[in-house]
Protein backbone atom coordinates (compact mmCIF):
# COMPACT_ATOMS: atom_id res chain seq x y z
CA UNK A 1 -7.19 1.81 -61.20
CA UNK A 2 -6.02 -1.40 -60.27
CA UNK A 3 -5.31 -2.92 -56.67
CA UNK A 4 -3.71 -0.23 -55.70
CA UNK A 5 -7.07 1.19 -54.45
CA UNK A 6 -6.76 -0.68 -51.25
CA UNK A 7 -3.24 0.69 -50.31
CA UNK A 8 -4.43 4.19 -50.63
CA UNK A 9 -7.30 3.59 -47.44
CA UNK A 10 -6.59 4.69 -44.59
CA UNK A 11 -5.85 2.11 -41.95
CA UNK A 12 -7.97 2.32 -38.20
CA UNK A 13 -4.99 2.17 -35.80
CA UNK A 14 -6.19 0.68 -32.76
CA UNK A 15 -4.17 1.74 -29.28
CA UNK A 16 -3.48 -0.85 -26.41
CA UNK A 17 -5.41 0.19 -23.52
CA UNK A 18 -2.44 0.17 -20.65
CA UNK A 19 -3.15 -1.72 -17.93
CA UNK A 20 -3.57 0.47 -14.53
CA UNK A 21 -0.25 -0.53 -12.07
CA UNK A 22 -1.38 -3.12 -9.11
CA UNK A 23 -1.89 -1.54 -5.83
CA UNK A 24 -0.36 -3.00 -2.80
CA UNK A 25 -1.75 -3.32 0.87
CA UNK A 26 0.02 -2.47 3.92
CA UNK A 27 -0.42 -3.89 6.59
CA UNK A 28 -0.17 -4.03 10.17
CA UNK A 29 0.61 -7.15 12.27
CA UNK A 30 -0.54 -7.44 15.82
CA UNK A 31 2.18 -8.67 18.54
CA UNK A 32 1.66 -8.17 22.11
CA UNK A 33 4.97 -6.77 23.45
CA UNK A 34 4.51 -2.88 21.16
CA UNK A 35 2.63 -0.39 23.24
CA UNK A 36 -0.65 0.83 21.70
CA UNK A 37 0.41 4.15 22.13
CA UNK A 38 3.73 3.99 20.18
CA UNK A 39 1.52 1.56 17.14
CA UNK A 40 -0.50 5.17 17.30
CA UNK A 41 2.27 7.36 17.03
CA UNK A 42 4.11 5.54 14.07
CA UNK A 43 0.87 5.44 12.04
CA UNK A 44 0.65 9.31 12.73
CA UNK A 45 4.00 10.12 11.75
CA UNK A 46 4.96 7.38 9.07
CA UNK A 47 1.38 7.20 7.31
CA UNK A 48 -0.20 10.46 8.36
CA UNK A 49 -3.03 9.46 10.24
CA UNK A 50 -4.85 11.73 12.59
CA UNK A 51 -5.00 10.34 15.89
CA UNK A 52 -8.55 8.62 16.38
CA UNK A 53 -7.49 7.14 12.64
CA UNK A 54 -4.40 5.61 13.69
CA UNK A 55 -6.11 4.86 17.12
CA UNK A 56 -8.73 2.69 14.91
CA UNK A 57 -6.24 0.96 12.88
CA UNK A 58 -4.39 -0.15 15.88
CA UNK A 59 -7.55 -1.61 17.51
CA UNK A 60 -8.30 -3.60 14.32
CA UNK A 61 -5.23 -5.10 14.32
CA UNK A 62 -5.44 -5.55 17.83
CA UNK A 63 -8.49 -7.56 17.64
CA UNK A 64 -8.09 -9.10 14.37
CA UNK A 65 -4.57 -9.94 14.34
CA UNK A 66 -4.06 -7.68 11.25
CA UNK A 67 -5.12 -4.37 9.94
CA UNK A 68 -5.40 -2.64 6.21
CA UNK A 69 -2.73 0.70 6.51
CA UNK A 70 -3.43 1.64 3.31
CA UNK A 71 -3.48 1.16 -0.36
CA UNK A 72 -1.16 2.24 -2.72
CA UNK A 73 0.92 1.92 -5.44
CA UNK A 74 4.37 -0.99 -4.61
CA UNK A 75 7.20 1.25 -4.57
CA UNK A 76 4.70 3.71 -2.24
CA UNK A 77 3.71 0.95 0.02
CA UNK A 78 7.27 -0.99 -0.06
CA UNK A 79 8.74 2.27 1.40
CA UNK A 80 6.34 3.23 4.06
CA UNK A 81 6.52 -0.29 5.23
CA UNK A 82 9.73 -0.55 6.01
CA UNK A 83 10.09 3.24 7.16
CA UNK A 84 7.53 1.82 10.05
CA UNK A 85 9.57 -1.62 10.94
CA UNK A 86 12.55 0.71 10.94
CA UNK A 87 10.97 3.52 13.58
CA UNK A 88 9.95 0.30 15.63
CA UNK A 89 12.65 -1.40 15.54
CA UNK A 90 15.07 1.90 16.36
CA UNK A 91 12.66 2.48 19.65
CA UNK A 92 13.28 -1.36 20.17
CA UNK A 93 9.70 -3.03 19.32
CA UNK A 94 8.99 -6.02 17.59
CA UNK A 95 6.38 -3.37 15.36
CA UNK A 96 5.81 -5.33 11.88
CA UNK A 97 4.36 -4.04 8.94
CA UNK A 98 4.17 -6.06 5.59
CA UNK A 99 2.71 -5.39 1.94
CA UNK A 100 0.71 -7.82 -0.39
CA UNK A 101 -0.86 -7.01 -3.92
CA UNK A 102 -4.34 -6.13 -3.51
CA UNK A 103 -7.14 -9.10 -4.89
């Protein structure tokens, strides 16, 4: 038996660990012309919030200038963003949502 030995050893395969996707914030811009009621309603219907839920999101961003919606995967959090500008700006609100990659 010559070198041969070696090529007949099995070989310890080692797998790439894949990399979990990035999540995305959304979130929700204060402006002072939306009523609190209809920021409320839109987190209800758009991101399924109960009502003291979307009641304390709206107050954060009320205070704070911004508020954390949620967080999600991009295409998730792309699409719920702008299904919320677009139900603001159909009832005629300057309501602005926006998504960043979470740190």
């Amino acid at each position: 038996m010559t070198g041969d030995d070696a090529a007949l050893k099995p070989k310890t395969a080692t797998k790439p660990k894949p990399e979990r996707p990035r999540l995305y914030k959304v979130l929700l811009l204060n402006d002072d012309f939306t009523p609190r009621e209809f920021v409320t309603l839109v987190l209800k219907v758009v991101f399924g919030m109960s009502e003291e839920t979307g009641y304390r999101v709206m107050m954060t961003a009320h205070k704070f200038g911004m508020a954390v919606v949620v967080v999600c995967a991009r295409d998730i959090a792309e699409t719920k963003a702008k299904e919320a500008n677009d139900v603001g700006k159909d009832a005629g609100f300057p309501l602005m949502f926006t998504t960043e990659p979470e740190e």
